[in-house]
C-alpha atoms as a PDB file:
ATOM      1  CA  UNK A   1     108.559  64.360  57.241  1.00  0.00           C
ATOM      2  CA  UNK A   2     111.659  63.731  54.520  1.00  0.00           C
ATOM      3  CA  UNK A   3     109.087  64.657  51.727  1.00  0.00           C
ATOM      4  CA  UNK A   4     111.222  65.935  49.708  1.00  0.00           C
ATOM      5  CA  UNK A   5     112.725  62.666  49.396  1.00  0.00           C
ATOM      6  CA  UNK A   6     109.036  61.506  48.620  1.00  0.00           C
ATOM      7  CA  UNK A   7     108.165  64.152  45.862  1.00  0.00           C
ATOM      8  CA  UNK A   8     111.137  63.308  44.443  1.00  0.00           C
ATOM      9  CA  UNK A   9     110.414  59.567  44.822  1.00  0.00           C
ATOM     10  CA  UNK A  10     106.945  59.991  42.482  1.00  0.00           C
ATOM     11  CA  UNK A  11     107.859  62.634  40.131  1.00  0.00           C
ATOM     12  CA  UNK A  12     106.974  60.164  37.612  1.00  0.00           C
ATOM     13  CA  UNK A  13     103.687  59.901  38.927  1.00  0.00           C
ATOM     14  CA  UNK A  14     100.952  62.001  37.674  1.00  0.00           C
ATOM     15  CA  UNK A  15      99.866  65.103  39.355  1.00  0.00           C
ATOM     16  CA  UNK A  16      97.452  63.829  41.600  1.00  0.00           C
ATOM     17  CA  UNK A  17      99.562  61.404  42.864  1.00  0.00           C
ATOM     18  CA  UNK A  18     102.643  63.195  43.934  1.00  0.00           C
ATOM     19  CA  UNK A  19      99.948  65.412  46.020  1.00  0.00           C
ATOM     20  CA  UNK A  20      98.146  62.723  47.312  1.00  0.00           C
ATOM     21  CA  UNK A  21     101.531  61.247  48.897  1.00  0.00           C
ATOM     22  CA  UNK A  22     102.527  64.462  49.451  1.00  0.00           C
ATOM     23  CA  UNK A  23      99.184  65.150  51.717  1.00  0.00           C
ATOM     24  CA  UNK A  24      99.191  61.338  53.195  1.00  0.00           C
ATOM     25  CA  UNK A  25     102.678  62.622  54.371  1.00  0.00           C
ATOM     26  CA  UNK A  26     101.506  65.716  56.675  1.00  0.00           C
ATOM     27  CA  UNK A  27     102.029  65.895  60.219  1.00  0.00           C
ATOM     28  CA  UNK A  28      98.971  65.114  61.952  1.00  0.00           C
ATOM     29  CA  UNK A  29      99.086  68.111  63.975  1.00  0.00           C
ATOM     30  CA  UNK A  30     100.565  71.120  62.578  1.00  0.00           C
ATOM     31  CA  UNK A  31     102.945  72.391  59.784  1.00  0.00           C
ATOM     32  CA  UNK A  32     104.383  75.397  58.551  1.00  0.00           C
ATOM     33  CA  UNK A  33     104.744  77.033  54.840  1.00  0.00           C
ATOM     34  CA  UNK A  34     108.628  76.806  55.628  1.00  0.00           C
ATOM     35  CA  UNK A  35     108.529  73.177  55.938  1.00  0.00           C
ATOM     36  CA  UNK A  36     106.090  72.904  52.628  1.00  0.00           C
ATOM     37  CA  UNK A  37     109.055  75.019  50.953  1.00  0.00           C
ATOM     38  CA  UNK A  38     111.356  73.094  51.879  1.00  0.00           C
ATOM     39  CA  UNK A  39     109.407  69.645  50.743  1.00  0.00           C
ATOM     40  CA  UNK A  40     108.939  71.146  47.164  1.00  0.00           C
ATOM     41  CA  UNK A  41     112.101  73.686  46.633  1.00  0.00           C
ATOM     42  CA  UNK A  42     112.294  76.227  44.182  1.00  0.00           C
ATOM     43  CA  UNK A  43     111.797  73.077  41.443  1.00  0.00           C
ATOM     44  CA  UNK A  44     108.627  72.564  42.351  1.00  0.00           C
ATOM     45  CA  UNK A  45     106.916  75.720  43.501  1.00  0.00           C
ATOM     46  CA  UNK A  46     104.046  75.218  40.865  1.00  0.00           C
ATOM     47  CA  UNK A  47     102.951  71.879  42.310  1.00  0.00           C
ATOM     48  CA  UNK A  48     103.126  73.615  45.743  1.00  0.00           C
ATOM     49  CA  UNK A  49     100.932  76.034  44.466  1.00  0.00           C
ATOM     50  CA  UNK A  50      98.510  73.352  43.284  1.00  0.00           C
ATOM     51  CA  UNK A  51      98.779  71.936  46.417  1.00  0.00           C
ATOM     52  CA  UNK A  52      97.768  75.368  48.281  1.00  0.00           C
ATOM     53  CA  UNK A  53      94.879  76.049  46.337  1.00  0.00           C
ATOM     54  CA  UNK A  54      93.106  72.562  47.220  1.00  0.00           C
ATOM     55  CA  UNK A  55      91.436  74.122  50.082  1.00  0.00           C
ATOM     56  CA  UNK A  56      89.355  76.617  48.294  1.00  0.00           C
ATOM     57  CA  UNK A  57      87.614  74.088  45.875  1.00  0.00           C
ATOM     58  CA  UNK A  58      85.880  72.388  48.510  1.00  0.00           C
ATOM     59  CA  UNK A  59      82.974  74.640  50.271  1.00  0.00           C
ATOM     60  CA  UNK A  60      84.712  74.164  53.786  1.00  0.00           C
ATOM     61  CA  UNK A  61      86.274  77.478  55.151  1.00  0.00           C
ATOM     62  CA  UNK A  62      89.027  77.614  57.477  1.00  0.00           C
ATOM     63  CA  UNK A  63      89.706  81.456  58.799  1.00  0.00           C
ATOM     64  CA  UNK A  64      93.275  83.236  57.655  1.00  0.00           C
ATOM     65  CA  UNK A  65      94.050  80.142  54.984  1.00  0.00           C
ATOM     66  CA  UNK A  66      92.986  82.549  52.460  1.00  0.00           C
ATOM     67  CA  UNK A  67      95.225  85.534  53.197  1.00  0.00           C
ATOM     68  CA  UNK A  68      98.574  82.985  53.946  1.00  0.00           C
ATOM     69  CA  UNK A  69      98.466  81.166  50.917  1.00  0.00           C
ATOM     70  CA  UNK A  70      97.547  83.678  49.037  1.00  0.00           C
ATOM     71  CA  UNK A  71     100.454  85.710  49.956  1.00  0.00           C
ATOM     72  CA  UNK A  72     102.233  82.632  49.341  1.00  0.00           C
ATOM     73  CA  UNK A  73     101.236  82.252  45.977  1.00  0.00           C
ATOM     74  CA  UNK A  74     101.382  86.021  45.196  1.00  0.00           C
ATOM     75  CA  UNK A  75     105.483  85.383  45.812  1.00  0.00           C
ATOM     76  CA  UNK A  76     105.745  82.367  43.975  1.00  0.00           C
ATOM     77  CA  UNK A  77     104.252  83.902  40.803  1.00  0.00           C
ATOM     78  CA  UNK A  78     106.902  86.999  41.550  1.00  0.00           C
ATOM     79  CA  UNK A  79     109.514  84.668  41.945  1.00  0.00           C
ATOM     80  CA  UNK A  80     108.908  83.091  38.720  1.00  0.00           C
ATOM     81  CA  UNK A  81     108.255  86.728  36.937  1.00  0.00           C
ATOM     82  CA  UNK A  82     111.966  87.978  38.462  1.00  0.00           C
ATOM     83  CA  UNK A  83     113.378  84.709  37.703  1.00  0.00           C
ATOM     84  CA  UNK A  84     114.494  84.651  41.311  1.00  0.00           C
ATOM     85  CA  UNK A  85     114.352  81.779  43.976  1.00  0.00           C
ATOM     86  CA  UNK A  86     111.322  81.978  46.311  1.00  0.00           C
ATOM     87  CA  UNK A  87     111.282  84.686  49.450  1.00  0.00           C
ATOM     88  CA  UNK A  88     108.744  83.986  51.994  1.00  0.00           C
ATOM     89  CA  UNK A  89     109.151  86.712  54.683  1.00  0.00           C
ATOM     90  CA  UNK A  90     109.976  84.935  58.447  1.00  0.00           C
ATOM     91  CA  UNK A  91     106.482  85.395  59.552  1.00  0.00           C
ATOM     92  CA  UNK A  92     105.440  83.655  56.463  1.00  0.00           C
ATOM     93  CA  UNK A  93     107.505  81.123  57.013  1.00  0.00           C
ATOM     94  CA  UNK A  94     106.944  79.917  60.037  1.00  0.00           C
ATOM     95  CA  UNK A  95     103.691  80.359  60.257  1.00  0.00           C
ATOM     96  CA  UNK A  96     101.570  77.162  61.890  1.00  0.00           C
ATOM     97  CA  UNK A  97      99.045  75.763  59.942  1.00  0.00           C
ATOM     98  CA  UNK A  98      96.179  73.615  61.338  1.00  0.00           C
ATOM     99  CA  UNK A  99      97.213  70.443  59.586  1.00  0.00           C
ATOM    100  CA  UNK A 100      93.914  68.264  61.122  1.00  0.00           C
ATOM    101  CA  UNK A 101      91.622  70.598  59.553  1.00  0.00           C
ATOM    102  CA  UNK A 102      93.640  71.215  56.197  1.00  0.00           C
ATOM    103  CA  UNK A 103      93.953  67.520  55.451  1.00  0.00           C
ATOM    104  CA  UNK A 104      90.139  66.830  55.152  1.00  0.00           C
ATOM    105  CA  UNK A 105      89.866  70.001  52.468  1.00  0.00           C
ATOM    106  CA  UNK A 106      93.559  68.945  50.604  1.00  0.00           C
ATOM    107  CA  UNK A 107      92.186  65.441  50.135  1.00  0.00           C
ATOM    108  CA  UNK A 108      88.703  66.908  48.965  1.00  0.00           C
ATOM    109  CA  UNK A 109      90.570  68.909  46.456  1.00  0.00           C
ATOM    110  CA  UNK A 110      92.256  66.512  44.879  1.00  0.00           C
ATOM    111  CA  UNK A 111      88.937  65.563  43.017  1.00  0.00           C
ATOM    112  CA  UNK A 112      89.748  68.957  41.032  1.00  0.00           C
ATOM    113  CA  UNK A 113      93.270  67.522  40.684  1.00  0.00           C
ATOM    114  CA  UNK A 114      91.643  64.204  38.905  1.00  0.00           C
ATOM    115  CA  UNK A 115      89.204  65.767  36.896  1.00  0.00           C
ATOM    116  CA  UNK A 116      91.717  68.054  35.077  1.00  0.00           C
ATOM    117  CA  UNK A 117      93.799  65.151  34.403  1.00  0.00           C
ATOM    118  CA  UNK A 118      90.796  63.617  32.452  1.00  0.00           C
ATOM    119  CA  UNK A 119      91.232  66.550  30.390  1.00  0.00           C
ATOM    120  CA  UNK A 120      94.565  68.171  30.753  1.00  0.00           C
ATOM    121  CA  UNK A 121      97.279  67.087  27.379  1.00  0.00           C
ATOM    122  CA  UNK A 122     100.832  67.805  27.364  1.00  0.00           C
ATOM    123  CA  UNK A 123     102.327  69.875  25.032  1.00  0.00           C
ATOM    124  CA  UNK A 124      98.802  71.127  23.731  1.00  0.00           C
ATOM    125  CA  UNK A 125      98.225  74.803  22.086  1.00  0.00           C
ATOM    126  CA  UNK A 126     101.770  75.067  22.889  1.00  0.00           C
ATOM    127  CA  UNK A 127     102.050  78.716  20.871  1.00  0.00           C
ATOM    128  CA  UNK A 128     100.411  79.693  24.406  1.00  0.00           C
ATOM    129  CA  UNK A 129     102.956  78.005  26.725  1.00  0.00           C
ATOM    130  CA  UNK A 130     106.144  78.263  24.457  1.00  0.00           C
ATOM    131  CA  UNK A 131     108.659  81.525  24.205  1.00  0.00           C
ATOM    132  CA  UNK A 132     109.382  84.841  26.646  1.00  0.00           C
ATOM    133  CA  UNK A 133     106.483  86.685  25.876  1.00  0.00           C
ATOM    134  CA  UNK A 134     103.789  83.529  26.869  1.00  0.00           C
ATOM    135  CA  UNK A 135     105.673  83.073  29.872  1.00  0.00           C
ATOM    136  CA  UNK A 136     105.710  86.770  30.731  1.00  0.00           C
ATOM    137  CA  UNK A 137     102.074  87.252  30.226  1.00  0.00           C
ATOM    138  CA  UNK A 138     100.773  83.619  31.918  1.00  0.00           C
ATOM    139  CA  UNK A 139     102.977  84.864  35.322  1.00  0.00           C
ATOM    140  CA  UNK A 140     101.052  88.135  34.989  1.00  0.00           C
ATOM    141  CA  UNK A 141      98.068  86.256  34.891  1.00  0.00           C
ATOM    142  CA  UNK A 142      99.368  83.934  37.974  1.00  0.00           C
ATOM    143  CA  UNK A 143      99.636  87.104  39.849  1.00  0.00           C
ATOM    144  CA  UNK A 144      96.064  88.409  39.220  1.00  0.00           C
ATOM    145  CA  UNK A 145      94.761  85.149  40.344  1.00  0.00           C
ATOM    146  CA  UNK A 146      97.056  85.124  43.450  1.00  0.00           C
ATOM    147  CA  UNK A 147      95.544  88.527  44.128  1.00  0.00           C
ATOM    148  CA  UNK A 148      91.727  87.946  43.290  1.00  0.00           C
ATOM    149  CA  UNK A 149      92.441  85.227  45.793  1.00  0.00           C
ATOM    150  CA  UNK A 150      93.642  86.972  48.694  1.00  0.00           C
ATOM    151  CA  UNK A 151      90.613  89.567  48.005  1.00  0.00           C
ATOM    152  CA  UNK A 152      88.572  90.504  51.257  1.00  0.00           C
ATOM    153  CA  UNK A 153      85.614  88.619  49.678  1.00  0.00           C
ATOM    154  CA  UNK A 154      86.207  85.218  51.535  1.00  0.00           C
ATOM    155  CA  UNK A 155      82.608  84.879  53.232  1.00  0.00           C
ATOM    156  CA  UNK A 156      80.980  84.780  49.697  1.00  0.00           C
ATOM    157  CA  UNK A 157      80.118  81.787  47.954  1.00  0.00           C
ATOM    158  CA  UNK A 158      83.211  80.835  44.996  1.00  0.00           C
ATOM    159  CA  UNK A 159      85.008  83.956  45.889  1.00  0.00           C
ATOM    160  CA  UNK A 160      87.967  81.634  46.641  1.00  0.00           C
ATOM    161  CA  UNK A 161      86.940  78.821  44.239  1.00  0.00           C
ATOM    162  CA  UNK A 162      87.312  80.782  40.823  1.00  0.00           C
ATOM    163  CA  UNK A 163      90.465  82.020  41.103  1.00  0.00           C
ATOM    164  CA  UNK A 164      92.073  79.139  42.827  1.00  0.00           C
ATOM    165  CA  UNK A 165      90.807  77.256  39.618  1.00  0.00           C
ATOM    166  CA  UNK A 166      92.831  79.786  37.820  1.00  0.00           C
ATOM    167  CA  UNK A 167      95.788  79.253  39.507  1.00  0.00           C
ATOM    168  CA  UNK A 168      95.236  75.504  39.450  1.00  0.00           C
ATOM    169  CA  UNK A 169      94.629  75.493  35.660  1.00  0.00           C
ATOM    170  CA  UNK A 170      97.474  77.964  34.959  1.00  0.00           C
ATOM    171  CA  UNK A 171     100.055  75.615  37.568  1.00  0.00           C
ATOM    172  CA  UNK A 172      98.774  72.359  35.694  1.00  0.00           C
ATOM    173  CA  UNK A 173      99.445  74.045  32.267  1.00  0.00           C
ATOM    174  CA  UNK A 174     103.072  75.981  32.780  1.00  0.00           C
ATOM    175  CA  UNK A 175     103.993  72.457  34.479  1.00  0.00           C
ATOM    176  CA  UNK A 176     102.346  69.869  31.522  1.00  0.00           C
ATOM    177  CA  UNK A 177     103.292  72.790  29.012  1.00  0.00           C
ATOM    178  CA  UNK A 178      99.474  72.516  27.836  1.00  0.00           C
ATOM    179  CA  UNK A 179      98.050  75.756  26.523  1.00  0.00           C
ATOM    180  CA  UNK A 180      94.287  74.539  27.123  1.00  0.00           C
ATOM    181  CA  UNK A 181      94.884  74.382  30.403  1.00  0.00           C
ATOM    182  CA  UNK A 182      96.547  77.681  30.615  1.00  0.00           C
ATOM    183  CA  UNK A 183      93.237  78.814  28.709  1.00  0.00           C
ATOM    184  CA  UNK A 184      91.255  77.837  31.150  1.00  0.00           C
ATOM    185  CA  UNK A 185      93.485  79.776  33.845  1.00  0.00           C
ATOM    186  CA  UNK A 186      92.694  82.592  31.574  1.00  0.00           C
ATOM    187  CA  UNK A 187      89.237  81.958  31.722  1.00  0.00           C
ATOM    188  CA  UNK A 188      88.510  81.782  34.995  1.00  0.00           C
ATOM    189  CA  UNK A 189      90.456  84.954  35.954  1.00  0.00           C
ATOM    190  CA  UNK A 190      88.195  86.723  34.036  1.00  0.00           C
ATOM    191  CA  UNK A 191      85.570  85.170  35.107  1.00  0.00           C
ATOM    192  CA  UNK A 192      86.493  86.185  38.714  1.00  0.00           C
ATOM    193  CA  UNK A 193      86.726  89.773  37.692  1.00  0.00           C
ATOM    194  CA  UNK A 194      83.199  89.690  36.400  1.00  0.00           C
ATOM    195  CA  UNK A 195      81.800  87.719  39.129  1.00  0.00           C
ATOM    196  CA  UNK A 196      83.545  90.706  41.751  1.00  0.00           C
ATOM    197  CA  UNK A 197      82.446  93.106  39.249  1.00  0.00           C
ATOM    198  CA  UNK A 198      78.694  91.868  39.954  1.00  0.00           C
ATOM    199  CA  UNK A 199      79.282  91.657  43.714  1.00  0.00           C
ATOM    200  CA  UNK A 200      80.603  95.171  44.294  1.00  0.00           C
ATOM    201  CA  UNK A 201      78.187  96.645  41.823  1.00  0.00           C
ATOM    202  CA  UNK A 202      75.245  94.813  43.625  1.00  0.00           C
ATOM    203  CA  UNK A 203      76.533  95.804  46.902  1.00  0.00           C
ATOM    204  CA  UNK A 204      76.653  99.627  45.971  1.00  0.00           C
ATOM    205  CA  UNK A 205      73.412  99.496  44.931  1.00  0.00           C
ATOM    206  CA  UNK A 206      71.781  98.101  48.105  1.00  0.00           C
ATOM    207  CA  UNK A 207      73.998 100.581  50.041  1.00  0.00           C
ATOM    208  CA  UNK A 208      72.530 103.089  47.589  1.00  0.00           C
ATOM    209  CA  UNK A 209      69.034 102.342  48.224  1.00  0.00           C
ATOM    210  CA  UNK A 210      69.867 102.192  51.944  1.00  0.00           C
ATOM    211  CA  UNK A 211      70.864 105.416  52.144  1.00  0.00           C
ATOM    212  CA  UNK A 212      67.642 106.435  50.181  1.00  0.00           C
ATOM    213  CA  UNK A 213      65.153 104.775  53.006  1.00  0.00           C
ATOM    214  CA  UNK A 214      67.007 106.172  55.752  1.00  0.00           C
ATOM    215  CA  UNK A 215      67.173 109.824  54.214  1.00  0.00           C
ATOM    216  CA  UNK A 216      63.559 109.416  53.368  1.00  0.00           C
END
């Protein structure tokens, strides 16, 4: 797969574009986060990371995706914090991913990808997206959402879906340099806090009232 070549072929494609040759491009068997490195390089580690989160905006789960690409987004975001080029630790790297089932969710995502293109502007609200500081706090906020991705809460319902539309709102903007988008990254992170917020509190109240019928 020389898609590299091919994602450099389209960069003046829109977003959903480049990913859609990008996923047209897989293997039909299996891949590994090494080779997806190595398709994107360090210049294009946010559309990677737009690429990863596809999966989680569909309702179809595939076990472990959750914990790997988060991870991998979690380094990507440090990367970009350090100002260094991307680590992935060996295991990481080569990794094998179940390209047959991935395609069907990448390709399901991409309606996400098309939908924030309806709405997405460059160069919008760009006091958000312009200077040290902004870019500082919006790779902070790529890190939460890397985190509250990779949190053990994948067997709930939009667990994975809210903060992989952070990080697909906060990729779209830092790449478009549109602050509504990175807004809406905002937005959704803490949304996902409040939405875990609920589920934890919830759950230590029916393990509350547990307790309470079997001690009485």
């Amino acid at each position: 797969m020389n898609a590299r070549h091919q994602a450099n072929e389209y960069d003046g494609a829109s977003l959903g574009e480049q990913l859609a040759t990008i996923i047209a491009a897989l293997p039909e068997d299996h891949l590994t986060l090494g080779e997806l490195l190595d398709v994107f390089g360090d210049e294009g580690l946010l559309l990677l990371t737009m690429l990863l989160t596809l999966v989680f905006l569909i309702p179809v789960s595939i076990p472990g995706v959750s914990t790997v690409f988060g991870a991998a987004i979690l380094l990507v975001g440090i990367s970009r914090l350090i100002g260094r080029p991307l680590w992935l630790p060996a295991r990481l790297r080569v990794k094998a991913l179940p390209a047959a089932r991935l395609r069907p969710g990448l390709t399901g995502g991409l309606a996400w990808v098309r939908r924030l293109e309806r709405i997405s502007r460059p160069h919008r609200l760009r006091v958000l997206v312009n200077g040290r500081v902004q870019n500082l706090f919006n790779n902070l906020a790529f890190i939460l959402a890397a985190l509250l991705l990779m949190a053990p809460f994948g067997f709930v319902p939009f667990s994975n879906t809210l903060p992989a539309l952070a990080l697909l709102f906060l990729a779209a903007g830092m790449i478009q340099r549109d602050g509504v988008a990175v807004l809406l990254g905002y937005l959704a992170n803490v949304g996902t806090i409040i939405y875990f917020g609920i589920l934890i509190g919830g759950g230590g109240v029916a393990a509350h009232e547990l307790l309470q019928r079997l001690a009485g």
